[in-house]
Protein backbone atom coordinates (compact mmCIF):
# COMPACT_ATOMS: atom_id res chain seq x y z
CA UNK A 1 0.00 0.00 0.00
CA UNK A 2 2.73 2.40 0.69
CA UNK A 3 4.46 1.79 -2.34
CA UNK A 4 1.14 1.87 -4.65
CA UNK A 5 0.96 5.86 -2.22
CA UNK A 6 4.24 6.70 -2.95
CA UNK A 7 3.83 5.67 -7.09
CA UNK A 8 0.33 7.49 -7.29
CA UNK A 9 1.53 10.71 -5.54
CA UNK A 10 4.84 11.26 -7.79
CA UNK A 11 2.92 10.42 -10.59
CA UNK A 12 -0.02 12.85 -9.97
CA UNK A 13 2.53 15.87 -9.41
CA UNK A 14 3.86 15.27 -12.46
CA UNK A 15 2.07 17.27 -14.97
CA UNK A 16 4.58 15.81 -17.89
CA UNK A 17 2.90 12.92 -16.88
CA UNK A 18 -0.69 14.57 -16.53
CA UNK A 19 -0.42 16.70 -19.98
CA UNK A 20 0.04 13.18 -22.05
CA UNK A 21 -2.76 11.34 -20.08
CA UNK A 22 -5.35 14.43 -21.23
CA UNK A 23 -3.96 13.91 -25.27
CA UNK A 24 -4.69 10.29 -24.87
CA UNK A 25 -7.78 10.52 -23.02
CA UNK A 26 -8.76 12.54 -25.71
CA UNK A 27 -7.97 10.89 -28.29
CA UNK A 28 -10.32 7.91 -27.21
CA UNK A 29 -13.44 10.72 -27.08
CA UNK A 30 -12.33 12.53 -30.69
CA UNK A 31 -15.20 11.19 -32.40
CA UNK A 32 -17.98 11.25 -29.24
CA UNK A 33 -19.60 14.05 -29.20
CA UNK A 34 -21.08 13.74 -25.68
CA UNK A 35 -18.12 14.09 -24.37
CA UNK A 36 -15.35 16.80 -23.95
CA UNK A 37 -11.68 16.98 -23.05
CA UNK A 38 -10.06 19.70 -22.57
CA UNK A 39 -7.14 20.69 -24.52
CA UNK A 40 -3.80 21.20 -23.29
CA UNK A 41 -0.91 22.97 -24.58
CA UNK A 42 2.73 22.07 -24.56
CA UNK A 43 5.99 23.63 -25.41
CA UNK A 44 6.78 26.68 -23.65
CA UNK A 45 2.93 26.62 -22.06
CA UNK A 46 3.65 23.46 -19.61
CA UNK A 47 5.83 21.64 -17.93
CA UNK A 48 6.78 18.93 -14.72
CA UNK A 49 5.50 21.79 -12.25
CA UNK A 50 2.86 23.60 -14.98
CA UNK A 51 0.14 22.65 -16.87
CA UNK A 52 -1.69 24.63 -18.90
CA UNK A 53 -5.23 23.85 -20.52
CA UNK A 54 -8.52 25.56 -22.02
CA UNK A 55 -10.46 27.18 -20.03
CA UNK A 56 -14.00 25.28 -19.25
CA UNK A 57 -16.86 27.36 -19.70
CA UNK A 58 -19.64 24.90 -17.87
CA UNK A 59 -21.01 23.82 -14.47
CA UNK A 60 -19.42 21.49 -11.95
CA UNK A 61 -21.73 18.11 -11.84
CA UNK A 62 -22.41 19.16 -8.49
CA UNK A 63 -24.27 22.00 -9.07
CA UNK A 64 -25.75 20.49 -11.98
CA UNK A 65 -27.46 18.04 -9.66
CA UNK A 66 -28.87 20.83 -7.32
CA UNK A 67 -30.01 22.92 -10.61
CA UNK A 68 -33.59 22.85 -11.98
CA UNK A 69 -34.49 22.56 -15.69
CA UNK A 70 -31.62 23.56 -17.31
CA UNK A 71 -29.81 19.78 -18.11
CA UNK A 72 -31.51 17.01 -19.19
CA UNK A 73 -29.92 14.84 -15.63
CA UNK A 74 -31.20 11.47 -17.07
CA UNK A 75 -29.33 11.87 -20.17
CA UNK A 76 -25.98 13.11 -18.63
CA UNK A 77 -26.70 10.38 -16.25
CA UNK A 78 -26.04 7.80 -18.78
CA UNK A 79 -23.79 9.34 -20.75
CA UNK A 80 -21.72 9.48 -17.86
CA UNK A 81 -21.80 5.03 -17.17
CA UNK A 82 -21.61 4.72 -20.95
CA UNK A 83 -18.38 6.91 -21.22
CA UNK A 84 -16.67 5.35 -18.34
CA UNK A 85 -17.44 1.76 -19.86
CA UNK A 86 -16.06 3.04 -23.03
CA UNK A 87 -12.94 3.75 -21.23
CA UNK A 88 -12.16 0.39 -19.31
CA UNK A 89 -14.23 -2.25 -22.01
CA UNK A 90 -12.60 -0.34 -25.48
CA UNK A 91 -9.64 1.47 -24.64
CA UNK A 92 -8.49 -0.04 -20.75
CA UNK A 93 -7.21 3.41 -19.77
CA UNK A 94 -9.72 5.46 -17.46
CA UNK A 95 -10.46 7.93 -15.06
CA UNK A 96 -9.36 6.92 -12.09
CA UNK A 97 -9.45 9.78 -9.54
CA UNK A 98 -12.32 8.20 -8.97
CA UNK A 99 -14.89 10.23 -11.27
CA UNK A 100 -17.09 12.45 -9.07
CA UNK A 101 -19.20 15.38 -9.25
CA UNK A 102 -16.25 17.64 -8.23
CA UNK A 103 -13.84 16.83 -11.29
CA UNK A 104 -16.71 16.38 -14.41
CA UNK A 105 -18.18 19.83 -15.71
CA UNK A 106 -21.32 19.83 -17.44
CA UNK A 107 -21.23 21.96 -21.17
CA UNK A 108 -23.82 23.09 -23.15
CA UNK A 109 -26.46 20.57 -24.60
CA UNK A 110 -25.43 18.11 -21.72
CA UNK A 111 -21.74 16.98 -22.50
CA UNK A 112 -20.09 15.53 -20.11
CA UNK A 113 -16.33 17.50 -19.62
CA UNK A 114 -13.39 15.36 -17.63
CA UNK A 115 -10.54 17.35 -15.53
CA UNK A 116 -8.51 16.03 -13.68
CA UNK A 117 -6.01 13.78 -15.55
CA UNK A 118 -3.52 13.22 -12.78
CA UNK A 119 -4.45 9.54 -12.10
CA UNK A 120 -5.28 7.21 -14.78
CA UNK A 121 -5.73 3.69 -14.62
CA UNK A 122 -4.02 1.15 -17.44
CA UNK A 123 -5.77 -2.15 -18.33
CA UNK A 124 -3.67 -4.75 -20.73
CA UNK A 125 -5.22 -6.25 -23.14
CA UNK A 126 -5.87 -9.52 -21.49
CA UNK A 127 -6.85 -8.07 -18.22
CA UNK A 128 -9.14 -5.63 -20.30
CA UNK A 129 -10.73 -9.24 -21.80
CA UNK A 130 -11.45 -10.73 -18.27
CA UNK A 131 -12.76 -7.97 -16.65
CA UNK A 132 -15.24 -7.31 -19.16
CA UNK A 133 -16.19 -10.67 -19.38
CA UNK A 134 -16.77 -10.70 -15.33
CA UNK A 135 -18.80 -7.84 -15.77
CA UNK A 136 -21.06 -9.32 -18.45
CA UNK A 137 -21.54 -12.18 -16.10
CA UNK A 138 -22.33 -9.62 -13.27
CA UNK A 139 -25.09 -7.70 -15.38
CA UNK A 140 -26.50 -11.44 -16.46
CA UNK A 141 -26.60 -12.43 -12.62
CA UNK A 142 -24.40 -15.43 -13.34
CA UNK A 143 -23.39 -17.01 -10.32
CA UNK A 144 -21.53 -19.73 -11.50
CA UNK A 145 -19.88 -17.84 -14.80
CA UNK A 146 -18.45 -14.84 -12.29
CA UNK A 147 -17.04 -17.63 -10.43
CA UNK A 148 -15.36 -19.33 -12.90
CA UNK A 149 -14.07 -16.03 -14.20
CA UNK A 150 -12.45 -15.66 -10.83
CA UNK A 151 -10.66 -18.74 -10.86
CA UNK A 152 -9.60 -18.60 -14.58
CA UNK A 153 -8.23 -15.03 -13.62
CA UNK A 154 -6.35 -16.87 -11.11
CA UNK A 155 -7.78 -14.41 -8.23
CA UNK A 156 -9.33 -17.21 -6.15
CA UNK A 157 -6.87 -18.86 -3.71
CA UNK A 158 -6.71 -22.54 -4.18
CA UNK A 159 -8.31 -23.81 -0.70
CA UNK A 160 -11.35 -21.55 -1.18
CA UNK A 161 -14.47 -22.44 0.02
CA UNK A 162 -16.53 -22.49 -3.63
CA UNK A 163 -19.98 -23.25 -2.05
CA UNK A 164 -19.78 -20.47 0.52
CA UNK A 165 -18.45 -18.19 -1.90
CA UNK A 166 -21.69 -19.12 -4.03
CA UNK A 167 -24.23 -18.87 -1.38
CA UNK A 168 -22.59 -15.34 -0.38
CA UNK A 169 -23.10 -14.41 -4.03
CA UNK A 170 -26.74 -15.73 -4.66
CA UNK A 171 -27.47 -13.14 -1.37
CA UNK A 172 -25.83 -10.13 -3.01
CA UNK A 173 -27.57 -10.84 -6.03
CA UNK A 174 -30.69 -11.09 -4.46
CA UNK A 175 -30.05 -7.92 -2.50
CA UNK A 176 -29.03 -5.77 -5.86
CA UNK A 177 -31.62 -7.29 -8.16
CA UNK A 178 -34.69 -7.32 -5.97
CA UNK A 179 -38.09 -5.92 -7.22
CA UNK A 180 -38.10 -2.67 -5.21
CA UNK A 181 -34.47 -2.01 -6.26
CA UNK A 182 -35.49 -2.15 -10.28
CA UNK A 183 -32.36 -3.70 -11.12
CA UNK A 184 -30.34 -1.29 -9.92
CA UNK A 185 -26.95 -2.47 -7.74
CA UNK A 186 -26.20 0.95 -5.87
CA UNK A 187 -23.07 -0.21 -3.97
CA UNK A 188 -23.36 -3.36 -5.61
CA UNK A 189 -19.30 -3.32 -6.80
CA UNK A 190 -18.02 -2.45 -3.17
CA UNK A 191 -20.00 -5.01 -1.35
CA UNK A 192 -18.65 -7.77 -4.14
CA UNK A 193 -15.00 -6.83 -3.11
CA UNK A 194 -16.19 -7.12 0.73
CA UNK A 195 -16.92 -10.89 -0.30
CA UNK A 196 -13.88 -11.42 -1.69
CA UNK A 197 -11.82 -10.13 1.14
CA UNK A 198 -14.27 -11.96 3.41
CA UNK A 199 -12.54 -15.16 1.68
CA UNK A 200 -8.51 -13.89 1.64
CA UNK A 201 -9.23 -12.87 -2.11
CA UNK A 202 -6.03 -10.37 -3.04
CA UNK A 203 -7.80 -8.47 -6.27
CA UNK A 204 -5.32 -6.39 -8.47
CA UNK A 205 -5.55 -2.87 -7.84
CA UNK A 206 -7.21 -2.18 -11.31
CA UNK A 207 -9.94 -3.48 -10.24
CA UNK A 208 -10.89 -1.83 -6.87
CA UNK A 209 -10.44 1.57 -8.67
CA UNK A 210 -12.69 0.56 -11.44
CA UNK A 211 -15.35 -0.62 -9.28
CA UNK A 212 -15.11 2.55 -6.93
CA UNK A 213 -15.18 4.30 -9.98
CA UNK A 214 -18.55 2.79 -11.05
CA UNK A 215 -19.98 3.16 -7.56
CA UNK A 216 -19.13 6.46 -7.48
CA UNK A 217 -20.70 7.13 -11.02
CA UNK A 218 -23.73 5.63 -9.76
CA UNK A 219 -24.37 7.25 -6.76
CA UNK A 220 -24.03 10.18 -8.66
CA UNK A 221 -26.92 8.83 -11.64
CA UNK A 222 -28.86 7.84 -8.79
CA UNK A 223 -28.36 11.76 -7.29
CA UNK A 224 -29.03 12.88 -11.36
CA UNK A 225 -31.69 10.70 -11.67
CA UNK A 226 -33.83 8.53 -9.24
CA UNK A 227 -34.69 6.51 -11.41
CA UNK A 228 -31.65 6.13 -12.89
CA UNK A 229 -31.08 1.62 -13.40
CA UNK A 230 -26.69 1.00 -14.24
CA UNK A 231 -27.75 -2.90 -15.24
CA UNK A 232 -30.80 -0.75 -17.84
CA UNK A 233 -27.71 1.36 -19.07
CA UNK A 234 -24.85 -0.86 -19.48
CA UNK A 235 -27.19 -4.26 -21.12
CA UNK A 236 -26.90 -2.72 -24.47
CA UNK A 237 -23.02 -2.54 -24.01
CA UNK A 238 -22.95 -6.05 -23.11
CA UNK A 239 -24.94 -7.26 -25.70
CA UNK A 240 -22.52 -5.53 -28.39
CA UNK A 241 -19.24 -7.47 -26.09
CA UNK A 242 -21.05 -10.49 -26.84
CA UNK A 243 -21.62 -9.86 -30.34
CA UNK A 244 -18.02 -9.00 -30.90
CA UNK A 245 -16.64 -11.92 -28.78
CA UNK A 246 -18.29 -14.06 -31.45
CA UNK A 247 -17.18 -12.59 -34.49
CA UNK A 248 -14.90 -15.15 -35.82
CA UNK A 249 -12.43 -12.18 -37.17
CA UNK A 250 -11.61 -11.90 -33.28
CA UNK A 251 -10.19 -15.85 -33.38
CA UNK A 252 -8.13 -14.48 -36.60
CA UNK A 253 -6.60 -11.55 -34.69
CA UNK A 254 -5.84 -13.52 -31.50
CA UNK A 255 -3.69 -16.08 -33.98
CA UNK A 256 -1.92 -12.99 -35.24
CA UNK A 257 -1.44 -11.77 -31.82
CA UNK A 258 0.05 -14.77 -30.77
CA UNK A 259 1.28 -16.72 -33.47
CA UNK A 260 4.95 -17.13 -31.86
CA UNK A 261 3.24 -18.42 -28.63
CA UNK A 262 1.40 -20.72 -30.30
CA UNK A 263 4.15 -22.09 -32.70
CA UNK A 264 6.43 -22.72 -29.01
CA UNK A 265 2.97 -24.97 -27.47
CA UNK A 266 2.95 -26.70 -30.55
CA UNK A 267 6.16 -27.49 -30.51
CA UNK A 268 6.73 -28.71 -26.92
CA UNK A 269 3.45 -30.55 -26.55
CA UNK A 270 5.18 -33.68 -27.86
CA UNK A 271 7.99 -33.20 -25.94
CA UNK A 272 6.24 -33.02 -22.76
CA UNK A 273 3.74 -35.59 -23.32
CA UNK A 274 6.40 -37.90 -24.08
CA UNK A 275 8.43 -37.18 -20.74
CA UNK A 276 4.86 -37.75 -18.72
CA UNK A 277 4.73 -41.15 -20.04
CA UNK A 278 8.33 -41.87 -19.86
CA UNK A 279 7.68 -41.30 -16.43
CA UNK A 280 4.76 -43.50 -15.96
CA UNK A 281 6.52 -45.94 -17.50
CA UNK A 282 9.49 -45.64 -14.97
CA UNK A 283 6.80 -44.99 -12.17
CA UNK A 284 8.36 -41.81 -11.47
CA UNK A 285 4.96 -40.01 -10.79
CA UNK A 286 3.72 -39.52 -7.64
CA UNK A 287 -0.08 -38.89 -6.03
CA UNK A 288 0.02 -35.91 -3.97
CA UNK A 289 -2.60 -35.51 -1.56
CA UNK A 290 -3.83 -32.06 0.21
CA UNK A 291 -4.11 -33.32 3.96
């Protein structure tokens, strides 16, 4: 913890560091136009101790929420979830101060503005993959798929207690989906890494700031709009994950990807298989037993 402290804080007063997070945060909203990030300007304008960006003509979210009908609060709402969805599920590099209703201004015709670009938050690809998928389980209330997506993401210690870990899940699920809720899972992300700590689960640090992120986003729909539902939001998004996890141009690009990884299994699997049975044959295998 002290060294994740000391790596955030010399990061964040950094504004080298800051000024290329804002050109690549915007590059990932160029073509959106619900959302707005600022511009920045180098050269001679900023520096490690300066930075030096438009200025924002718009309202803090905060007082957005307290205003009366001037925004359109449902629709910045979702815009908001949506926008911080595109960040981890398309690009894995978000906002990861967390998002709150002190660092996103509000801009004419509801567009959502992001300051703030000292923290970030890096997914790689593969990480990016799993997480998404565990969130598509999550939004599908699939017990058994969210905890097999644990264990493939090798996040579950091996003397776990599976059926505990279930029955703890099938209660949170019924707490965050229940009728009077609508769907909705306000707090839903922080009480699913209680659970896990409840069972000595060590989760990367990724993903506690993405899911403090989303609770945070949510609290502040739910602020924007009562009636505001994340799983309503965010189904749509899933369905198009789904959609492109079965497109069989993905199974060409993963090849490409990983061709040389592939050509060194291929080559060793006879190799090994032929030193397992060499060893059966020599009965120099052993049955190990967890006592």
């Amino acid at each position: 913890m002290i060294n994740e402290f000391e790596r955030s804080i010399l990061k964040e007063i950094d504004y080298n560091q800051e000024f290329n997070n804002m050109i690549k945060f915007g590059s990932i909203f160029e073509d959106d136009p619900s959302v707005y990030v600022p511009t920045a300007y180098g050269g001679d304008f900023s520096s490690k101790k300066v930075l030096t960006m438009e200025f924002i003509d718009g309202e803090k979210l905060a007082d957005v929420i307290s205003s009366e009908g001037i925004y359109d609060k449902k629709l910045i709402a979702n815009r908001g979830i949506e926008s911080y969805f595109k960040q981890i599920v398309d690009y894995g590099f978000f906002h990861a101060d967390p998002p709150h209703p002190s660092n996103i201004y509000i801009l004419k015709d509801n567009i959502v503005c992001y300051i703030d670009f000292g923290m970030m938050g890096v997914l790689d690809d593969e990480f990016k993959e799993n997480l998404t998928e565990l969130f598509i389980y999550f939004i599908e209330k699939n017990i058994n798929g969210m905890i097999n997506q644990l264990s493939y993401m090798g996040i579950l210690p091996d003397d776990l207690d599976l059926k505990a870990l279930k029955y703890d899940l099938i209660d949170l699920m019924g707490k965050y989906y229940g009728v009077e809720l609508k769907g909705g899972i306000h707090g839903g992300m922080l009480d699913l890494i209680t659970i896990m700590r409840k069972y000595n689960v060590i989760l990367p640090r990724e993903f506690v700031l993405i899911s403090k992120g989303l609770s945070m986003l949510e609290e502040t729909g739910i602020e924007l709009d009562p009636e505001f539902n994340t799983i309503n939001t965010l189904e749509p998004y899933a369905k198009k994950i789904i959609r492109k996890e079965l497109n069989p141009f993905k199974l060409v690009d993963f090849v490409k990807k990983n061709i040389f990884e592939i050509e060194h299994i291929l080559k060793t699997v006879p190799m090994n298989i032929s030193k397992v049975l060499y060893k059966i044959e020599e009965g120099g295998t052993k049955n190990r037993t967890r006592t």
